[in-house]
Protein backbone atom coordinates (compact mmCIF):
# COMPACT_ATOMS: atom_id res chain seq x y z
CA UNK A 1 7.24 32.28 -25.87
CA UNK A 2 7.42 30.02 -22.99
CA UNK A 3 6.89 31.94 -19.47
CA UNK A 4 10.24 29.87 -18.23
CA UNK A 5 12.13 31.33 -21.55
CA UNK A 6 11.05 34.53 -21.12
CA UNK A 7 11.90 34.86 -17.59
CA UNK A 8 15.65 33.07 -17.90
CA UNK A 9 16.08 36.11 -21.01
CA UNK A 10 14.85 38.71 -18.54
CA UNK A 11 16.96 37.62 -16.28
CA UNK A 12 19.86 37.70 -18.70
CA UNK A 13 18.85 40.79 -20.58
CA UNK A 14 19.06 43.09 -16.69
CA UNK A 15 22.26 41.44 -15.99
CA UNK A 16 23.16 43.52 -19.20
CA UNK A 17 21.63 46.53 -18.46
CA UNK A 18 19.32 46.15 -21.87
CA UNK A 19 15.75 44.82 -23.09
CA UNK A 20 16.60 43.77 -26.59
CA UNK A 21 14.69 40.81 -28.05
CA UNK A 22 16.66 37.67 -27.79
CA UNK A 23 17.94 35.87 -30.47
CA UNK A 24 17.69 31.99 -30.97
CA UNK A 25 20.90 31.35 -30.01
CA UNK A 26 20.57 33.02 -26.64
CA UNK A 27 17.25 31.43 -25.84
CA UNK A 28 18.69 27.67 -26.59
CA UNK A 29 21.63 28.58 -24.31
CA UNK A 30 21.80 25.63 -21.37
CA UNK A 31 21.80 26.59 -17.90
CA UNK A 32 25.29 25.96 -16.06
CA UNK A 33 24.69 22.78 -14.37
CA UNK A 34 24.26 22.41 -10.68
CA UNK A 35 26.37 20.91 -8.96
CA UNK A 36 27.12 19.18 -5.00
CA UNK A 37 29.16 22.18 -4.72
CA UNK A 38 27.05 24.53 -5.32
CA UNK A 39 24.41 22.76 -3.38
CA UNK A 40 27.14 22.61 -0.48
CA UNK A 41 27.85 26.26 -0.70
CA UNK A 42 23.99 27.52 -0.53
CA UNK A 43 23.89 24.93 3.07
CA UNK A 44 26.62 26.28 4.38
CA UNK A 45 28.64 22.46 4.64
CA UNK A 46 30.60 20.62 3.01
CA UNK A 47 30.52 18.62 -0.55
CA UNK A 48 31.12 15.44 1.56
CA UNK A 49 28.27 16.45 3.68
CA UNK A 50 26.02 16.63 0.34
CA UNK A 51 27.02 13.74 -0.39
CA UNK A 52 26.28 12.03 2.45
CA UNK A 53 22.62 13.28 2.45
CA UNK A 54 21.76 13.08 -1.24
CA UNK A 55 23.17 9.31 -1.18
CA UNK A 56 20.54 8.99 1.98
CA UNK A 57 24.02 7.61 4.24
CA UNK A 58 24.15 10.88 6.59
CA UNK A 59 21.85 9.22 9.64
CA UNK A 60 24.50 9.10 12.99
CA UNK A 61 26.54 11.41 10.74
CA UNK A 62 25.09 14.29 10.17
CA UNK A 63 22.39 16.04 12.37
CA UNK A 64 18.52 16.13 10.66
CA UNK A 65 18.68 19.83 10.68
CA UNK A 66 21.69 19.52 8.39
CA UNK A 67 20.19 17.01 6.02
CA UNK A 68 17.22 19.19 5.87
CA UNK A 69 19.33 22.05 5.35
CA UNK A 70 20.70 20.29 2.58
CA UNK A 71 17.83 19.02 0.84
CA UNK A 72 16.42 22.54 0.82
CA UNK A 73 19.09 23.48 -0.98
CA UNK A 74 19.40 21.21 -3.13
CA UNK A 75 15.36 21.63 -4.51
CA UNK A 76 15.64 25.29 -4.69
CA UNK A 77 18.36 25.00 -6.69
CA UNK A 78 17.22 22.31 -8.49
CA UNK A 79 20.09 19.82 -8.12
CA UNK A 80 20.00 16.70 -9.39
CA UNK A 81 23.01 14.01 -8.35
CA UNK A 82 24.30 12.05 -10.95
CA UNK A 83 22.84 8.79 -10.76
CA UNK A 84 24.88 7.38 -13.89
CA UNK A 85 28.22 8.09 -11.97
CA UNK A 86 26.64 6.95 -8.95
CA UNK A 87 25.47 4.19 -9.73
CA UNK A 88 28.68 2.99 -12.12
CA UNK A 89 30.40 3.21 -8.23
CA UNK A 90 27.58 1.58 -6.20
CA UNK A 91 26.99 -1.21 -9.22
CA UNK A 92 23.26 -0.90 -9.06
CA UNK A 93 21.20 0.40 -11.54
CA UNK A 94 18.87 2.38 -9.21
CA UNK A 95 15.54 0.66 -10.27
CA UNK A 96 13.16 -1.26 -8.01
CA UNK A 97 10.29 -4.11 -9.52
CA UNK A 98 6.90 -3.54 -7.86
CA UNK A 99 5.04 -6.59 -8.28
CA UNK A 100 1.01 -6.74 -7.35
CA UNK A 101 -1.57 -9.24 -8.24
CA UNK A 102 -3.56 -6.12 -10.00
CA UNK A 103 -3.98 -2.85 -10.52
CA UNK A 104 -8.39 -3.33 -10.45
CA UNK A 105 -7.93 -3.09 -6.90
CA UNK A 106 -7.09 0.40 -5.54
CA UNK A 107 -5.23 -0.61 -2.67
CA UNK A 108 -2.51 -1.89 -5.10
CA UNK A 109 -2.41 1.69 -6.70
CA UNK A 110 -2.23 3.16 -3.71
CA UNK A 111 0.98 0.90 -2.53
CA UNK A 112 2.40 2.01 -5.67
CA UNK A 113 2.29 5.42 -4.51
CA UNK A 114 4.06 4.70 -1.79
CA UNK A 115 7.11 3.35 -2.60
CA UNK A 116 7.02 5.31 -6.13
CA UNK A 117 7.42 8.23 -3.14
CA UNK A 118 10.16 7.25 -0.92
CA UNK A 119 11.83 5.97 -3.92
CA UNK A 120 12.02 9.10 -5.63
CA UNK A 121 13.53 10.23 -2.27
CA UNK A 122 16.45 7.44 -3.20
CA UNK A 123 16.77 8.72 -6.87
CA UNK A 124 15.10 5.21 -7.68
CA UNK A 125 12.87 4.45 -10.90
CA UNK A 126 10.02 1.97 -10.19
CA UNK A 127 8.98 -0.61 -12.68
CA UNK A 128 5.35 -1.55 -11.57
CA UNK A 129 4.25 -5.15 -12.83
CA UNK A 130 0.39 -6.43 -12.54
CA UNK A 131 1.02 -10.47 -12.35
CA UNK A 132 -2.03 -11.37 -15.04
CA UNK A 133 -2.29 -14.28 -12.57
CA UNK A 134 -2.99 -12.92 -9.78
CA UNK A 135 -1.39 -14.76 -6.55
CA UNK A 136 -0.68 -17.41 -9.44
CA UNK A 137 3.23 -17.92 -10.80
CA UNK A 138 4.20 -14.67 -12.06
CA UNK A 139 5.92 -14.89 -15.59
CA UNK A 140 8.92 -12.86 -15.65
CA UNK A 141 8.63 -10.09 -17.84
CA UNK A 142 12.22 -8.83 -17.81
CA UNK A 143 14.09 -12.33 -18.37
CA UNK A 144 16.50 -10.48 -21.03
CA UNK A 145 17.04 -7.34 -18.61
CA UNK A 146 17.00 -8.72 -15.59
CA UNK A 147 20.64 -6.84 -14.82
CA UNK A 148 18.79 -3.91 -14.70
CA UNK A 149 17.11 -4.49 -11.48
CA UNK A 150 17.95 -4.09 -8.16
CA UNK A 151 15.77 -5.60 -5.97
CA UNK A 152 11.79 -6.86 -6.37
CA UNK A 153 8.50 -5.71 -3.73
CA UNK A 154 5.60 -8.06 -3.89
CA UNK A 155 2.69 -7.15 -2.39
CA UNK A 156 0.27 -9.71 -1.37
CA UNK A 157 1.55 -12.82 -3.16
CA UNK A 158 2.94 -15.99 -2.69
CA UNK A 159 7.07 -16.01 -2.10
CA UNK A 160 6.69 -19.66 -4.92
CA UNK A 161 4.94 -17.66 -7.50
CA UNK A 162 8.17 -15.31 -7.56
CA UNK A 163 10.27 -17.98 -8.53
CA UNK A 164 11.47 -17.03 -12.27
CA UNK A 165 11.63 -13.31 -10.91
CA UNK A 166 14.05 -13.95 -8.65
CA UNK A 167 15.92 -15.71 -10.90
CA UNK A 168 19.73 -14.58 -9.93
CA UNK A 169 18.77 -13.63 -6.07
CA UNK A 170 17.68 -10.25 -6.45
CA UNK A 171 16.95 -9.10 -2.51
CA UNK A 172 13.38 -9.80 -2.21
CA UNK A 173 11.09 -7.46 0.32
CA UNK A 174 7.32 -8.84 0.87
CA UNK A 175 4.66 -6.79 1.85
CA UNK A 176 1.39 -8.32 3.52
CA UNK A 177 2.75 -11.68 3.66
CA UNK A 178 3.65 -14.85 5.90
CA UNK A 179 6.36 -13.15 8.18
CA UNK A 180 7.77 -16.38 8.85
CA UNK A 181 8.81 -17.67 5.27
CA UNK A 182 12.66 -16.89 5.04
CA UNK A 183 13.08 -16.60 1.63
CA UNK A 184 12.56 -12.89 2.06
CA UNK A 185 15.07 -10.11 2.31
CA UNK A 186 12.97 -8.43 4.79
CA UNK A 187 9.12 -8.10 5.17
CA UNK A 188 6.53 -5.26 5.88
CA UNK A 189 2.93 -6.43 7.26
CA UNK A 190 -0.51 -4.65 8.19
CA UNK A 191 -1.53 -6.37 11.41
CA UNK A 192 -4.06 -8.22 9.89
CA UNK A 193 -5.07 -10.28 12.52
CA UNK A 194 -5.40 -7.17 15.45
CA UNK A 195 -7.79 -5.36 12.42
CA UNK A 196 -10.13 -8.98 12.61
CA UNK A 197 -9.93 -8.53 16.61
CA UNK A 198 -11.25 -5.35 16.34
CA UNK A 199 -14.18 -6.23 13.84
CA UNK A 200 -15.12 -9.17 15.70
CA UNK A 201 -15.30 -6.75 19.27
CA UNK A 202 -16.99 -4.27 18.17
CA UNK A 203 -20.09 -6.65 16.46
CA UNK A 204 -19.67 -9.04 19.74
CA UNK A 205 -19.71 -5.49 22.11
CA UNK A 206 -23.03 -5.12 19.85
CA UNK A 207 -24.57 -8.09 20.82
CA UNK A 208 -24.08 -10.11 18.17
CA UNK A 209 -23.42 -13.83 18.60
CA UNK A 210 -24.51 -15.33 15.22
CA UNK A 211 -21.79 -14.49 12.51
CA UNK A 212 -21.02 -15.14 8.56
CA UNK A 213 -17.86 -14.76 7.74
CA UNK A 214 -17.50 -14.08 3.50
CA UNK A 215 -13.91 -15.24 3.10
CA UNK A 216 -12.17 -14.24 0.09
CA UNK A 217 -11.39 -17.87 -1.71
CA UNK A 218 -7.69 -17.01 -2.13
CA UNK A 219 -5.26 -18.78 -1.07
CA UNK A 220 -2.76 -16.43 0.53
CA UNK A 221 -1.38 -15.47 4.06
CA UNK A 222 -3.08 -12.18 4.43
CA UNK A 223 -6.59 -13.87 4.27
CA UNK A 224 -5.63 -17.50 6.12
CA UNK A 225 -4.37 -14.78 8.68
CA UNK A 226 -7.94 -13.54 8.83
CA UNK A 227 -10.02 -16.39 9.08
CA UNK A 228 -7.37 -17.47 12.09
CA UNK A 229 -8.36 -14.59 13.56
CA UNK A 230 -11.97 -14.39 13.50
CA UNK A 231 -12.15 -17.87 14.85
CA UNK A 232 -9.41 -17.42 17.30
CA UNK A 233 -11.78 -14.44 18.41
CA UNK A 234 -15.06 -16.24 18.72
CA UNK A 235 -13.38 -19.38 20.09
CA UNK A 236 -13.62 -17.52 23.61
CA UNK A 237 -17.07 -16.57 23.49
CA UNK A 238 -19.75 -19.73 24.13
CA UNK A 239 -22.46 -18.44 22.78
CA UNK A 240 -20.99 -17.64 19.79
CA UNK A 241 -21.42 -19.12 15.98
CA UNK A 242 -19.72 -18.64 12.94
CA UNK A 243 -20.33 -20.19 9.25
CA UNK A 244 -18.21 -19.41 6.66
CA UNK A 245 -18.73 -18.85 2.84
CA UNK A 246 -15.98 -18.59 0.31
CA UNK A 247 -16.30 -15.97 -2.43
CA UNK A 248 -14.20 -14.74 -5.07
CA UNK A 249 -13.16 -11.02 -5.24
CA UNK A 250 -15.59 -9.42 -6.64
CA UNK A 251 -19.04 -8.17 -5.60
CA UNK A 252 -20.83 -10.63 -7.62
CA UNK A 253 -19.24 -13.26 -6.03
CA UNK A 254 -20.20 -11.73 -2.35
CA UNK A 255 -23.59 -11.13 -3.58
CA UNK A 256 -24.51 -14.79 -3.75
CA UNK A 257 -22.05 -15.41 -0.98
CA UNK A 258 -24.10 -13.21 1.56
CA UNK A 259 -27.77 -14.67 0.08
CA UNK A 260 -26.28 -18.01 1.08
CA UNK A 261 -25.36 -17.44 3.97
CA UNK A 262 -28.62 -15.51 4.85
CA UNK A 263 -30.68 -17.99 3.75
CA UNK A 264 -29.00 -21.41 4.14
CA UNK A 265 -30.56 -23.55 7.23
CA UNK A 266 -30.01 -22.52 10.98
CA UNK A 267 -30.92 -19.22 12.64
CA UNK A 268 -30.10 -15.98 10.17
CA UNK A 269 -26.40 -14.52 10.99
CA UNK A 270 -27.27 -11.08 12.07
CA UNK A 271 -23.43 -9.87 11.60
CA UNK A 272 -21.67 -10.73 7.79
CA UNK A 273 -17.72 -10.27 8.00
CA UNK A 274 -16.75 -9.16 4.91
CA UNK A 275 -13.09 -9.99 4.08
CA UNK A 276 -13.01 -6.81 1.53
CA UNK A 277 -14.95 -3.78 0.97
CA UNK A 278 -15.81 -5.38 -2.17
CA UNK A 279 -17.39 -8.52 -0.60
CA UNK A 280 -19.21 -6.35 1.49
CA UNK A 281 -20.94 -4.30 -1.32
CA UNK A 282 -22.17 -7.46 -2.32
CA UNK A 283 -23.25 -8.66 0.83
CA UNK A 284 -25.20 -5.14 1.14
CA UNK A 285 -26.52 -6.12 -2.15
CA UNK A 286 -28.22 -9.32 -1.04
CA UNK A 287 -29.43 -7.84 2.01
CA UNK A 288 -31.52 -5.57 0.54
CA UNK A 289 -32.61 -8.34 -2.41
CA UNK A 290 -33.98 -10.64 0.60
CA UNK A 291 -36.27 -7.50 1.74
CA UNK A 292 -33.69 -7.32 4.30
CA UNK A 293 -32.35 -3.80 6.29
CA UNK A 294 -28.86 -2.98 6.90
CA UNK A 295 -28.16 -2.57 9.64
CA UNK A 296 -31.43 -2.89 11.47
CA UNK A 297 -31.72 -6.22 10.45
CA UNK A 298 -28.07 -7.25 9.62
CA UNK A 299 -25.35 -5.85 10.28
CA UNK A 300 -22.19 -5.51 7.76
CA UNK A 301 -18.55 -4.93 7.85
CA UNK A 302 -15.59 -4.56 5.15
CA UNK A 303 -11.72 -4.83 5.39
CA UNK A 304 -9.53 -2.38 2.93
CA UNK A 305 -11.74 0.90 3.93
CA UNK A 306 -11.43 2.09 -0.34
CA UNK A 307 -13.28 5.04 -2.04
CA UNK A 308 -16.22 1.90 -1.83
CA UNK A 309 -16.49 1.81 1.42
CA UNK A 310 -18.20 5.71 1.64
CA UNK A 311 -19.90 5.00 -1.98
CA UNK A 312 -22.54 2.76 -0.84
CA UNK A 313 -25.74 3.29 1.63
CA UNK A 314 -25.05 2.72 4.53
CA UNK A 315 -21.66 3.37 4.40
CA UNK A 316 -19.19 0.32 5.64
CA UNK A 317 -18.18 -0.02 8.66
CA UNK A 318 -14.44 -1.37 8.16
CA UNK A 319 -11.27 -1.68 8.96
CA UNK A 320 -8.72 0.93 7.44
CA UNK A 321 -5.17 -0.48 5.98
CA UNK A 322 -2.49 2.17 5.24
CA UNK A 323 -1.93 1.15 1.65
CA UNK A 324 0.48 4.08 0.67
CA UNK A 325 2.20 3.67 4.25
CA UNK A 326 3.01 -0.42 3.06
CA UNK A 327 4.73 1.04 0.02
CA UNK A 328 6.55 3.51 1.58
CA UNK A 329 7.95 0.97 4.22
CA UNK A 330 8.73 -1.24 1.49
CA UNK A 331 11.19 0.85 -0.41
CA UNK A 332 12.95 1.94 2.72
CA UNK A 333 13.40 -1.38 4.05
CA UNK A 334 14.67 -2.40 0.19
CA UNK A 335 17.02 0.37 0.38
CA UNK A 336 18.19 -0.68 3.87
CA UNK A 337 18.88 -4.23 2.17
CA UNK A 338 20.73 -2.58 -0.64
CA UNK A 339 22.68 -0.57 1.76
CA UNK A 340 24.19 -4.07 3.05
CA UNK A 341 22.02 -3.82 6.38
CA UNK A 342 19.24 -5.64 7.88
CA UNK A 343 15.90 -4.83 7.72
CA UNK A 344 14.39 -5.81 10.84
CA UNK A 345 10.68 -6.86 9.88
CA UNK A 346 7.67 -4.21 10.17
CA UNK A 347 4.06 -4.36 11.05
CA UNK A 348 1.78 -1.54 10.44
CA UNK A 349 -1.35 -0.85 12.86
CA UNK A 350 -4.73 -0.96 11.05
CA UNK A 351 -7.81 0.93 12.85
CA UNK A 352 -11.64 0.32 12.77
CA UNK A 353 -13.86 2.79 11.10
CA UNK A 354 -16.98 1.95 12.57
CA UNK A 355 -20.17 3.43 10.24
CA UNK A 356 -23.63 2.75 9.44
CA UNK A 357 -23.53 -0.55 7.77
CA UNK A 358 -23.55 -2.07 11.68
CA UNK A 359 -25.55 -1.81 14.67
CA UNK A 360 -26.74 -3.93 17.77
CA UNK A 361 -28.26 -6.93 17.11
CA UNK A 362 -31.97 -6.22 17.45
CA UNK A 363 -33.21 -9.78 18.41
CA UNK A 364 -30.47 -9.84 21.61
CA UNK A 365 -31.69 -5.84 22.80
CA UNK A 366 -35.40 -5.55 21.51
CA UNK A 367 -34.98 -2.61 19.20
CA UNK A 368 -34.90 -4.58 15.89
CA UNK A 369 -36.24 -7.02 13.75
CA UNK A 370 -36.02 -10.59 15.46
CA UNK A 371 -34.30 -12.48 13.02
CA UNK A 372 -34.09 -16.33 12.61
């Protein structure tokens, strides 16, 4: 017998004084069914009150102690509002589309968990989509159900490929995209271009003046915003130079990227700006084909700071991006739109995690390898 069974009969069986064995009936017997007042009784307010916080409307109502008073009670007794009646008032149907150009990616997975987390907070289902194109047009998977979505959250694509989606002007929040397209409900951004400041700082506070930047060949605002900022960076510094080499996504892709760059014609970059982790495993990769040292003889740096980014030797020097903090932000901010208010746009800090993958430039302070 089930330990949950057994303890819901004990629990039964003292109430009436006795330890007989229960029968079948007794065991399939439902529990009495929670409800707001019962929930409003254990708090010590009011069913309104409950209300209020369960429907997440009690902020410049209520005080947070309350709430929290409320949603304690509510977990330990296990309540559960009723969404159907809910939402047959509200007209929604309490489910949110998550759309991401793949799940191969972990940052994806981990914006997923995100909003999959504040909207369980919002008794709201997510429906998670991979677009099997990527940034491309996403085909609409749920053309005949599309009445049974609220809103759509796009991470990291294109506001045209959304097109057929949108279809019937669903609210629309974007995450890590152009904050100044206005098709968008509301938006939520990493800042980007402060995490390409701080890369570029740190390598030029190293003494490094001769760059390669691996740019991920997509076209999309997070990594234009990059390559902006990179240049915008250097474009200060006169002794400064920067080539650039597009790469797919993939470390393949950086691999030859990075031998390109470290062997095309010119002095040797002794810094490679990776615009992913994954570019820069790649780049690390070619390095060390070329019978080259990283860092003492170039240095390396990622963007995404994933499980990767500690995997390989050296580990990557990068720039860390709050993935599950983007989702979370999302689904508020959807929920604000829902809620009939504005959603006034977010940006996220980002932080450098500087690691062994970089160093000074050993030409510029005499401790390395001259390179050229």
């Amino acid at each position: 017998m089930a330990e949950t069974e057994q303890g819901s009969w004990r629990g039964r069986a003292a109430a009436r004084g006795d330890e007989r064995w229960p029968n079948v009936r007794e065991l399939g017997q439902p529990r009495a069914r929670v409800t707001s007042r019962d929930v409003a009784r254990a708090a010590g307010v009011s069913q309104a009150t409950v209300s209020l916080v369960m429907g997440d409307k009690w902020r410049g109502r209520v005080s947070e102690r309350t709430a929290e008073a409320v949603r304690t009670a509510a977990r330990e007794l296990g309540y559960r509002p009723n969404l159907a009646a809910r939402n047959l008032r509200l007209g929604r149907t309490r489910t949110a589309l998550l759309v991401v150009p793949a799940l191969t990616n972990e940052f994806f997975a981990r914006v997923y968990t995100g909003a999959a987390r504040a909207a369980a907070e919002h008794g709201v289902g997510v429906v998670l989509y991979p677009s099997p194109e990527g940034i491309g047009p996403a085909r609409d998977p749920f053309a005949s159900a599309r009445a049974t979505l609220d809103g759509v959250i796009a991470s990291s694509m294109a506001v045209d490929a959304l097109a057929d989606i949108r279809d019937g002007d669903l609210p629309l929040v974007m995450l890590d995209s152009d904050p100044g397209r206005t098709e968008a409900s509301a938006t939520v951004n990493l800042d980007i271009a402060d995490g390409m400041r701080q890369v570029t700082e740190y390598l030029l506070g190293l003494g490094h003046r001769r760059f390669a930047h691996l740019a991920a060949d997509v076209d999309s605002w997070t990594f234009h915003e990059r390559a902006r900022a990179l240049a915008g960076t250097l474009s200060g510094v006169a002794d400064a130079g920067l080539t650039t080499e597009p790469a797919a996504l993939d470390v393949r892709a950086g691999r030859a990227a990075a031998e390109r760059a470290l062997t095309g014609p010119g002095p040797r970059p002794t810094a490679l700006i990776c615009d992913s982790d994954i570019l820069a495993a790649g780049a690390c990769k070619a390095a060390r084909r070329l019978g080259l040292r990283v860092p003492d003889d170039v240095s390396v740096t990622g963007f995404d700071d994933l499980p990767l980014a500690t995997a390989v030797e050296p580990e990557l020097t990068t720039v860390r991006l709050p993935a599950e903090a983007v989702g979370e932000a999302g689904m508020r901010a959807l929920m604000t739109v829902l809620d009939g208010r504005p959603a006034a746009p977010t940006t996220l800090p980002v932080e450098l995690i500087a690691r062994g993958s970089s160093s000074h430039d050993g030409a510029r302070t005499g401790e390395g390898v001259t390179a050229g």
